[in-house]
PDB file of N, CA and C in Angstrom:
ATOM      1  N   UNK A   1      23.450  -2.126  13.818  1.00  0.00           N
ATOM      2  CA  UNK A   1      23.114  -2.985  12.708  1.00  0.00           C
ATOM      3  C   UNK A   1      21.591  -3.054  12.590  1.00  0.00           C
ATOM      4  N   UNK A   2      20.751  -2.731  11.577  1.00  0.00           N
ATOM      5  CA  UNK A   2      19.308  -2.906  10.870  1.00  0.00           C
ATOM      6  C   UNK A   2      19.114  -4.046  11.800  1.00  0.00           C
ATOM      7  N   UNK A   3      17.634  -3.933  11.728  1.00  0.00           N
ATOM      8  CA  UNK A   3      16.914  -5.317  12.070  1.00  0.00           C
ATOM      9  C   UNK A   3      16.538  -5.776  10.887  1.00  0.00           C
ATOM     10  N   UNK A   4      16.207  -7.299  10.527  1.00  0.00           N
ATOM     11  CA  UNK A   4      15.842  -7.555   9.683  1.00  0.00           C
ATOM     12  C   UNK A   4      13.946  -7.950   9.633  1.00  0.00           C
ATOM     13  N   UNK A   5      13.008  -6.874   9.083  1.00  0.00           N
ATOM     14  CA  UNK A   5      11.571  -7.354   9.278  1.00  0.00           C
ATOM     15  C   UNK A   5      11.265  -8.038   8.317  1.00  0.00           C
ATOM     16  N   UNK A   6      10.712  -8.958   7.923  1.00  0.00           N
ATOM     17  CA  UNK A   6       9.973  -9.520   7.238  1.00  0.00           C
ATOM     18  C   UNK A   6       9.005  -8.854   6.405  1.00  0.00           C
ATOM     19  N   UNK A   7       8.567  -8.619   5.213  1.00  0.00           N
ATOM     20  CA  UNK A   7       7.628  -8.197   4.249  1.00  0.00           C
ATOM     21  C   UNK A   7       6.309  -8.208   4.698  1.00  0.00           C
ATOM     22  N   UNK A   8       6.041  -9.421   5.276  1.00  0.00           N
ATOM     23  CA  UNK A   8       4.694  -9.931   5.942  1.00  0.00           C
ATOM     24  C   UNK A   8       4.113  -8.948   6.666  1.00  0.00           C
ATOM     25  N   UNK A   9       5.552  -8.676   7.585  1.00  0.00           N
ATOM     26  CA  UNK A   9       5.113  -7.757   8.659  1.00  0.00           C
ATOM     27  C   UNK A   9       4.832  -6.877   8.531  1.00  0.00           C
ATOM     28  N   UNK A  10       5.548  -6.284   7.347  1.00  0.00           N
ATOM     29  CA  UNK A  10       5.524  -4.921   6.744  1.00  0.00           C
ATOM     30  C   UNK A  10       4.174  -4.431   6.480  1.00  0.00           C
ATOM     31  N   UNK A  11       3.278  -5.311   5.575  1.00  0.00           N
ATOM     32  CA  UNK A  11       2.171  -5.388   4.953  1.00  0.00           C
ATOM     33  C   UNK A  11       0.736  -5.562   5.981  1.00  0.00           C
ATOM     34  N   UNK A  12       1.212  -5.811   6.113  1.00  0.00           N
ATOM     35  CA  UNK A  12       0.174  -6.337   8.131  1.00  0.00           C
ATOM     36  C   UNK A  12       0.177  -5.582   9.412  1.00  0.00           C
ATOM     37  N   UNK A  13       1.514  -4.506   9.497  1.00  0.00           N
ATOM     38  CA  UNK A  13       1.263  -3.809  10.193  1.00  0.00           C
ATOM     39  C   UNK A  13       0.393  -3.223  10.823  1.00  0.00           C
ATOM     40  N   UNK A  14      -0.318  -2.502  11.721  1.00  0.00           N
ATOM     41  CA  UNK A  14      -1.326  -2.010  11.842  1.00  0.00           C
ATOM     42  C   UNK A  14      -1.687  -0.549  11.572  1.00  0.00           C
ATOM     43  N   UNK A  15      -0.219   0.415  10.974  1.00  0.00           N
ATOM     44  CA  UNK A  15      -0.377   1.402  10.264  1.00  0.00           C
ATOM     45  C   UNK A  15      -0.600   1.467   8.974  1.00  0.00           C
ATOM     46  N   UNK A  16      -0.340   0.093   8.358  1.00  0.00           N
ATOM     47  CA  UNK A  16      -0.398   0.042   6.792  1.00  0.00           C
ATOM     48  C   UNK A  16      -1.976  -0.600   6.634  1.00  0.00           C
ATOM     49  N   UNK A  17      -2.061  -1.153   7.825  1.00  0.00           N
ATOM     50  CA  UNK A  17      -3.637  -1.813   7.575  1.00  0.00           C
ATOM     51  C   UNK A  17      -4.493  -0.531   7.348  1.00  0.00           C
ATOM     52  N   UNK A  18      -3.963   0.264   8.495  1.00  0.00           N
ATOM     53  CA  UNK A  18      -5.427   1.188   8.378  1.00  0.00           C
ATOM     54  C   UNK A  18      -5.238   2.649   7.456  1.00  0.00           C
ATOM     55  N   UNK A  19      -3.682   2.817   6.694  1.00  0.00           N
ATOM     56  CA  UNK A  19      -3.822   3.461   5.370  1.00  0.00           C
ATOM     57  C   UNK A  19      -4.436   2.255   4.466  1.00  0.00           C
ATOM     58  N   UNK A  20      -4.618   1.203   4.083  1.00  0.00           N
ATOM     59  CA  UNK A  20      -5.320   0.475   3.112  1.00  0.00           C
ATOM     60  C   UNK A  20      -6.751   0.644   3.215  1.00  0.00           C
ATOM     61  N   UNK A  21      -6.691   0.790   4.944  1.00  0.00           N
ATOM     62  CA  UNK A  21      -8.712   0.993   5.049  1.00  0.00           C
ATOM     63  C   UNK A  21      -9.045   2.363   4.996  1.00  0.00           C
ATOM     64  N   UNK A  22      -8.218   3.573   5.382  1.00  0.00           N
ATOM     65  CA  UNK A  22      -8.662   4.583   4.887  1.00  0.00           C
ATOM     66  C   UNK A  22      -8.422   5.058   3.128  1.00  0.00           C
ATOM     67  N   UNK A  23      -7.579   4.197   2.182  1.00  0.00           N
ATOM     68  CA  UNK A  23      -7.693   4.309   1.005  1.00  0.00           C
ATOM     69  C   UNK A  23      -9.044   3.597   0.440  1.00  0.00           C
ATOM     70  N   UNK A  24      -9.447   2.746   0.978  1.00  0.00           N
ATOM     71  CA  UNK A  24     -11.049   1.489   0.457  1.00  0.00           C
ATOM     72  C   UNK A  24     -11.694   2.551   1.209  1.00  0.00           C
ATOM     73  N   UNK A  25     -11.862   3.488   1.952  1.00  0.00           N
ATOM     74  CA  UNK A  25     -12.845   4.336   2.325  1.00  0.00           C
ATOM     75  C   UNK A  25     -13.068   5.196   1.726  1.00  0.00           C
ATOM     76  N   UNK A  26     -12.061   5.949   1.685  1.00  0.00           N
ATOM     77  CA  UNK A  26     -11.802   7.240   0.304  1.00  0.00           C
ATOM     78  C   UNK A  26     -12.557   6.873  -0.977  1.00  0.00           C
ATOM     79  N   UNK A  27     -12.084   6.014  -1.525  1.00  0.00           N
ATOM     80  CA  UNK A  27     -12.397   5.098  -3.228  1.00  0.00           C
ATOM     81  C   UNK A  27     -14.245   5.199  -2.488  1.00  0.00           C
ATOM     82  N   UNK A  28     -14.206   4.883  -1.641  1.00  0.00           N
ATOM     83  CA  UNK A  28     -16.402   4.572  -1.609  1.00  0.00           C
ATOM     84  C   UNK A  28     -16.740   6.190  -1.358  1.00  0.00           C
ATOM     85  N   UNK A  29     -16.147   6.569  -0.782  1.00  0.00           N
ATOM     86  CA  UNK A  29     -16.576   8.145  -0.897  1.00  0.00           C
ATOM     87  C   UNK A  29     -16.398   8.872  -1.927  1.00  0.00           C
ATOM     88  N   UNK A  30     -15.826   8.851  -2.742  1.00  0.00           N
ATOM     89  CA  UNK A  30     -15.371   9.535  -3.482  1.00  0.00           C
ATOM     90  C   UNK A  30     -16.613   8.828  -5.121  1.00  0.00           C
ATOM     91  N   UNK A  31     -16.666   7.614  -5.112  1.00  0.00           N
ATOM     92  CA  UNK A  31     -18.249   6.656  -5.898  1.00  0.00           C
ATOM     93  C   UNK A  31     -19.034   7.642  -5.272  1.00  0.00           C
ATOM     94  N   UNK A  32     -19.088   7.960  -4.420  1.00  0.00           N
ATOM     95  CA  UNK A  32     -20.561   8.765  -4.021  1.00  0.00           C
ATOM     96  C   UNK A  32     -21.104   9.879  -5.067  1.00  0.00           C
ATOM     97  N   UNK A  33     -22.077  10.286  -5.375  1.00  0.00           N
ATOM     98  CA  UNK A  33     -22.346  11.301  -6.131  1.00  0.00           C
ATOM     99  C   UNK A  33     -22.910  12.154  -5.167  1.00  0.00           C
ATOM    100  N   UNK A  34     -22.816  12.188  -4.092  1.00  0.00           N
ATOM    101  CA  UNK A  34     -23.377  13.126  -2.907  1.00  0.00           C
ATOM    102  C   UNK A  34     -22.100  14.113  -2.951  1.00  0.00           C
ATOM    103  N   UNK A  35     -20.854  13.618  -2.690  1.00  0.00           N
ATOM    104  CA  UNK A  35     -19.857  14.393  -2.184  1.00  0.00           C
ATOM    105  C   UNK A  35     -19.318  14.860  -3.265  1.00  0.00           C
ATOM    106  N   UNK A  36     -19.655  14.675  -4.611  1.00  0.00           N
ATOM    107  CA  UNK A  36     -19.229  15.772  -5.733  1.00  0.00           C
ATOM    108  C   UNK A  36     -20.472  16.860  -6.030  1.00  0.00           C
ATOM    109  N   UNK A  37     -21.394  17.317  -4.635  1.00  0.00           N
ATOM    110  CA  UNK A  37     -21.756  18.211  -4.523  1.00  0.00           C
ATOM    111  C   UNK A  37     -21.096  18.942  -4.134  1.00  0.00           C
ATOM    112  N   UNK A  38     -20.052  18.862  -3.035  1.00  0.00           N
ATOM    113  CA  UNK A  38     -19.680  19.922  -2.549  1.00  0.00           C
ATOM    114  C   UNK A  38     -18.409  19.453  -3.117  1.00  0.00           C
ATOM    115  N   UNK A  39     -17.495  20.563  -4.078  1.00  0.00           N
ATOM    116  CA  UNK A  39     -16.252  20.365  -4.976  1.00  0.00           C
ATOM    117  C   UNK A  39     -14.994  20.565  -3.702  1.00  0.00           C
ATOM    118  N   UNK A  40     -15.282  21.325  -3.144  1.00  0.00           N
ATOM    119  CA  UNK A  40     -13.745  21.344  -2.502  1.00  0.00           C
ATOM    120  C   UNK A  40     -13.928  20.120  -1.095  1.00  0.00           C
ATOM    121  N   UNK A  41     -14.596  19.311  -0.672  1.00  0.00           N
ATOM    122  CA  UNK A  41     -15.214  18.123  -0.103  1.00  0.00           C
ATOM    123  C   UNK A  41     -14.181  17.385  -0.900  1.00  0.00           C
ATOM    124  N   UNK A  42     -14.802  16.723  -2.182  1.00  0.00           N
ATOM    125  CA  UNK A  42     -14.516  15.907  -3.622  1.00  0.00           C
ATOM    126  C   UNK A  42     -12.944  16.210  -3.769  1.00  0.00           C
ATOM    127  N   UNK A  43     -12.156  17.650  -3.713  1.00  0.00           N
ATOM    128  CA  UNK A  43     -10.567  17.961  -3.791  1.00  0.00           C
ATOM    129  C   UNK A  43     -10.266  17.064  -2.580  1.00  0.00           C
ATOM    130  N   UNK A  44     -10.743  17.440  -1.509  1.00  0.00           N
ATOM    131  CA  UNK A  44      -9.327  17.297  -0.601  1.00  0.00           C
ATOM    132  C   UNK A  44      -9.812  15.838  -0.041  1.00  0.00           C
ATOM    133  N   UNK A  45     -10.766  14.715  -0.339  1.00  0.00           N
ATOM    134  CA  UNK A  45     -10.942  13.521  -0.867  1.00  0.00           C
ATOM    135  C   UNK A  45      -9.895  12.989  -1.757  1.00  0.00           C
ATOM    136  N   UNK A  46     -10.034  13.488  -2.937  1.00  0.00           N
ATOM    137  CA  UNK A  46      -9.435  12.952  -4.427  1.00  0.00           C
ATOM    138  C   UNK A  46      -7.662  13.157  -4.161  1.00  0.00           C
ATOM    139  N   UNK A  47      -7.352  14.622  -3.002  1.00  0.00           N
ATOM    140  CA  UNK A  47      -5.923  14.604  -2.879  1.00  0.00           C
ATOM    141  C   UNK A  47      -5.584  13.568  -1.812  1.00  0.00           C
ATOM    142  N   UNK A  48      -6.003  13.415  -0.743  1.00  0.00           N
ATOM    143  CA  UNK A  48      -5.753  12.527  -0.174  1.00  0.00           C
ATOM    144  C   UNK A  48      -5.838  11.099  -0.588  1.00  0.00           C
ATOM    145  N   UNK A  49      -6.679  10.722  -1.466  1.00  0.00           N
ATOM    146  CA  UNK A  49      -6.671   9.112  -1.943  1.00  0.00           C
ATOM    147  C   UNK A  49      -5.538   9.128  -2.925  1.00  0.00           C
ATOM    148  N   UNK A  50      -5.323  10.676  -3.792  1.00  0.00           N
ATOM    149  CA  UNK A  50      -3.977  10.289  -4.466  1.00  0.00           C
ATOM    150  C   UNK A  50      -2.586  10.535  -4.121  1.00  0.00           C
ATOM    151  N   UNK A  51      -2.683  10.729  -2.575  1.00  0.00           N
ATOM    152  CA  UNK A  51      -1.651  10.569  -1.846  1.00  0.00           C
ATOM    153  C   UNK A  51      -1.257   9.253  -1.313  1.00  0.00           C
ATOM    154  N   UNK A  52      -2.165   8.559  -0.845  1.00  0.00           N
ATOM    155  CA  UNK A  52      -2.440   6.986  -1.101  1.00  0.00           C
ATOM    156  C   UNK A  52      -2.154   6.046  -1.597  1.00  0.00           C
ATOM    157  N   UNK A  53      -2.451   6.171  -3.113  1.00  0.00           N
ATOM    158  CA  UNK A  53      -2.369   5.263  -4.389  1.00  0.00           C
ATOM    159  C   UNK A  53      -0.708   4.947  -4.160  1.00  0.00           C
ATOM    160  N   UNK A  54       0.508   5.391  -4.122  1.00  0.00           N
ATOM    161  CA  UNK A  54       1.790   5.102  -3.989  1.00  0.00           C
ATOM    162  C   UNK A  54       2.168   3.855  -2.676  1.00  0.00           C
ATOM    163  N   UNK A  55       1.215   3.854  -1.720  1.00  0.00           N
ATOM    164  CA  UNK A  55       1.451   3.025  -0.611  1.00  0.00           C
ATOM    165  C   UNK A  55       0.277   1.961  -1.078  1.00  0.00           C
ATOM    166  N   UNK A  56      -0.093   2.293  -1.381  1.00  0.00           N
ATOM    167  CA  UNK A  56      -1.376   0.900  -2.243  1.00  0.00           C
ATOM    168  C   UNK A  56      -0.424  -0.587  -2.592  1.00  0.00           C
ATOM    169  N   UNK A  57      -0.348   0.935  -3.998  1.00  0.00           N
ATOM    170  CA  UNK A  57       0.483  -0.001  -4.950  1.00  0.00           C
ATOM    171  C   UNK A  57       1.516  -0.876  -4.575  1.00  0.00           C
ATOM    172  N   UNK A  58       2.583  -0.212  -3.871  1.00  0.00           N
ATOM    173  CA  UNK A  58       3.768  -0.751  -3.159  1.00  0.00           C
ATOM    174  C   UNK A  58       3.357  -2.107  -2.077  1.00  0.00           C
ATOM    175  N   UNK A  59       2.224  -1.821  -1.411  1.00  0.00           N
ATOM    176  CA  UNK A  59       1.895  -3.036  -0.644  1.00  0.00           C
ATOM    177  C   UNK A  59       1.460  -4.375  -1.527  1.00  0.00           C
ATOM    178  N   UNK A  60       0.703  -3.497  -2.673  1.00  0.00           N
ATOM    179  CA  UNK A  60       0.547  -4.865  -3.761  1.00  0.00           C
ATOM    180  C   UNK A  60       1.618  -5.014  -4.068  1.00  0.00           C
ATOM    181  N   UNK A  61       2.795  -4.894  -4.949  1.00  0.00           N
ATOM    182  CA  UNK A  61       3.987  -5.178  -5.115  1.00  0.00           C
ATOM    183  C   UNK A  61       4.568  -6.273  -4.021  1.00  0.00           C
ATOM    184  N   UNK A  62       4.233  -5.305  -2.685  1.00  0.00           N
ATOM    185  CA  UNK A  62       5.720  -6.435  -2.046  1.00  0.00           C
ATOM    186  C   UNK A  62       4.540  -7.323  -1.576  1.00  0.00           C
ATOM    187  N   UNK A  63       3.437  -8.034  -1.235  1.00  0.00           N
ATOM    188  CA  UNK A  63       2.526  -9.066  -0.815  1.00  0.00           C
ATOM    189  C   UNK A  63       2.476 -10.107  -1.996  1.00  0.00           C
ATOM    190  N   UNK A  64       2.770  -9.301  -3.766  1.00  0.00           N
ATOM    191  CA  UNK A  64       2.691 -10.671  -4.857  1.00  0.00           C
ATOM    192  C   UNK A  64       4.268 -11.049  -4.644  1.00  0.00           C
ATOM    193  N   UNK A  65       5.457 -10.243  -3.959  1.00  0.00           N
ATOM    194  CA  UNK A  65       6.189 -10.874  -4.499  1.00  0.00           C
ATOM    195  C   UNK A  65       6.890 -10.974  -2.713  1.00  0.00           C
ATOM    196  N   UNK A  66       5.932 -11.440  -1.921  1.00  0.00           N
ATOM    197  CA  UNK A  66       6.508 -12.450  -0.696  1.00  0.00           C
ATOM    198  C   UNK A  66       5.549 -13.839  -1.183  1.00  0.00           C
ATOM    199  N   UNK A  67       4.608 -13.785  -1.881  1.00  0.00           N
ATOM    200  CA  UNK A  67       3.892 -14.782  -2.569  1.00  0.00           C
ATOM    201  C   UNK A  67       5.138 -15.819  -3.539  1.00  0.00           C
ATOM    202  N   UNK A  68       5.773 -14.775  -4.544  1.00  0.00           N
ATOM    203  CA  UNK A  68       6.668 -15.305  -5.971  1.00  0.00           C
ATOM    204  C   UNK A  68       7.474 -15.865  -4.661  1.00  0.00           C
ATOM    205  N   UNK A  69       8.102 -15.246  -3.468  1.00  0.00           N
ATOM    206  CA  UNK A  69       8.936 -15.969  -2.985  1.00  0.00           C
ATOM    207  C   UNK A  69       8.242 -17.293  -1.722  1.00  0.00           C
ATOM    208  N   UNK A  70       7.322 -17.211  -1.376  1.00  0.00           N
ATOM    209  CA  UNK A  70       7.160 -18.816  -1.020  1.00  0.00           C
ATOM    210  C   UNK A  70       6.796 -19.504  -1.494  1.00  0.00           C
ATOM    211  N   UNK A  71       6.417 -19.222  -2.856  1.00  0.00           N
ATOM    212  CA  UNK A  71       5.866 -20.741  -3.988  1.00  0.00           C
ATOM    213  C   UNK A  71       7.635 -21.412  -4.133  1.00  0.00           C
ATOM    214  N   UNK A  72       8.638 -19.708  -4.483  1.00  0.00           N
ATOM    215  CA  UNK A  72      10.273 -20.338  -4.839  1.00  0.00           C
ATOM    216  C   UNK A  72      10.591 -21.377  -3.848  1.00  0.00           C
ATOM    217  N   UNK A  73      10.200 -20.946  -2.672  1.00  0.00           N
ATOM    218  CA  UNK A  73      10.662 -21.577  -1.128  1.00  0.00           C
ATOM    219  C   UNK A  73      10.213 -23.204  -1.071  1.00  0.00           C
ATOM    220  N   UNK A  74       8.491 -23.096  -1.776  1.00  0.00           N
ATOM    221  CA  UNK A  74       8.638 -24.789  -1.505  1.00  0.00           C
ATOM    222  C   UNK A  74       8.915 -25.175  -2.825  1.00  0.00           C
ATOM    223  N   UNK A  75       8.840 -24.670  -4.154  1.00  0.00           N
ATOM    224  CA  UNK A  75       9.608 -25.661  -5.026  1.00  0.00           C
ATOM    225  C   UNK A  75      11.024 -26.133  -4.914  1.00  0.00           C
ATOM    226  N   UNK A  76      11.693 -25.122  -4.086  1.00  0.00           N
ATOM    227  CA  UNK A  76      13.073 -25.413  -4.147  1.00  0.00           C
ATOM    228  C   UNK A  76      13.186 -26.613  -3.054  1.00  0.00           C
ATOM    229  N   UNK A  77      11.991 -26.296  -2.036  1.00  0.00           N
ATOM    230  CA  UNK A  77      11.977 -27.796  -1.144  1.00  0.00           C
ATOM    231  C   UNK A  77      11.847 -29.501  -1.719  1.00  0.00           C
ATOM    232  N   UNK A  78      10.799 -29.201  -3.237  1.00  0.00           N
ATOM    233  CA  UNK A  78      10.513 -30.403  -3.233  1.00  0.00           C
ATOM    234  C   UNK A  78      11.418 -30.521  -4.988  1.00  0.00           C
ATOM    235  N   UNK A  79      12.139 -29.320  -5.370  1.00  0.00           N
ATOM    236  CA  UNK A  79      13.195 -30.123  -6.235  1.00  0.00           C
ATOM    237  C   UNK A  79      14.588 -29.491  -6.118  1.00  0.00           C
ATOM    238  N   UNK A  80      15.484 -30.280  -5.583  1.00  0.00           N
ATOM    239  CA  UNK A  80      16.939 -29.824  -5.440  1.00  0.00           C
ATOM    240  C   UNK A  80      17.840 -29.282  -6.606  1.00  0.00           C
ATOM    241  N   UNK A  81      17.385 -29.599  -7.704  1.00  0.00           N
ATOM    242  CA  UNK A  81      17.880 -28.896  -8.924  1.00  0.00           C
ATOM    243  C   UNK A  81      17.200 -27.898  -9.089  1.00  0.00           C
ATOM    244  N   UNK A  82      16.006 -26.971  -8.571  1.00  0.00           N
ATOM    245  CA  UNK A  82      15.418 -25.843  -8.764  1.00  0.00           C
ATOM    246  C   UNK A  82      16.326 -25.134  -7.577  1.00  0.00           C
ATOM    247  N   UNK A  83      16.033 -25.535  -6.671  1.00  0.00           N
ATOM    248  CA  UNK A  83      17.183 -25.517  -5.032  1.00  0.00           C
ATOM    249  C   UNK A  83      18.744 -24.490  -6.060  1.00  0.00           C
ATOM    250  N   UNK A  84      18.938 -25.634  -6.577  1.00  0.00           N
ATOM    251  CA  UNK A  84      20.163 -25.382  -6.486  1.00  0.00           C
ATOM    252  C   UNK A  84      20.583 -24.365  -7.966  1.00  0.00           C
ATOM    253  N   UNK A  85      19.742 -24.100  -8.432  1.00  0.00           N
ATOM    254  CA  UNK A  85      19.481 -22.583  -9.522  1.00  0.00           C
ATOM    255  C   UNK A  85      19.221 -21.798  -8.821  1.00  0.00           C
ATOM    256  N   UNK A  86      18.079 -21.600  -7.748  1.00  0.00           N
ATOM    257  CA  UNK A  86      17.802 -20.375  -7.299  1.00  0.00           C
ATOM    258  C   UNK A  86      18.667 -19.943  -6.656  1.00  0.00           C
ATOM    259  N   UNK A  87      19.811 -21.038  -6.230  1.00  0.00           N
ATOM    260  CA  UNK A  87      21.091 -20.113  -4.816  1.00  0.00           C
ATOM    261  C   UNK A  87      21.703 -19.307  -6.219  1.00  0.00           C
ATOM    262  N   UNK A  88      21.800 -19.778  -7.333  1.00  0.00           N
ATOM    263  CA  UNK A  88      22.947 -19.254  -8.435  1.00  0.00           C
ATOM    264  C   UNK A  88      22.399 -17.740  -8.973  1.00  0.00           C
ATOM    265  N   UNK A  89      20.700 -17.462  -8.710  1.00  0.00           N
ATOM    266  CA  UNK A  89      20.669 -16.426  -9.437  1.00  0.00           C
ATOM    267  C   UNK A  89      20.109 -15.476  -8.488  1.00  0.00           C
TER     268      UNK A  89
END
């Protein structure tokens, strides 16, 4: 049977941390106008950051929406008729 991880964890990992810091590294290298001296430098830069962009994105995705779900978590704490919609949908 799966374990169940948490999103948090997901996002925080320490392999996803450091594809996020080698994507914010890429993006400043790639601003450089030094390294679009040398073009095939600038390729295999530009392929690797757009190998990237898919795990970016996805970490933004699931971090706004462990966010959408603990704002749900305490409204449903502090109103029982929101409570009791969110079990319905």
């Amino acid at each position: 049977m799966p374990q169940h991880v948490s999103a948090e964890a997901m996002t925080t990992s320490p392999g996803v941390t450091a594809l996020l810091e080698e994507h914010a590294g890429l993006e400043a290298r790639l601003a450089d106008p030094d390294v679009h001296a040398d073009p095939a430098l600038a390729r295999t830069l530009g392929r690797r950051y757009a190998t990237l962009a898919p795990v970016v994105a996805t970490v933004g995705e699931l971090s706004a929406t462990e966010a959408d779900l603990a704002d749900a978590r305490e409204l449903a704490r502090e109103d029982p008729a929101f409570a009791a919609e969110a079990t319905d949908l």
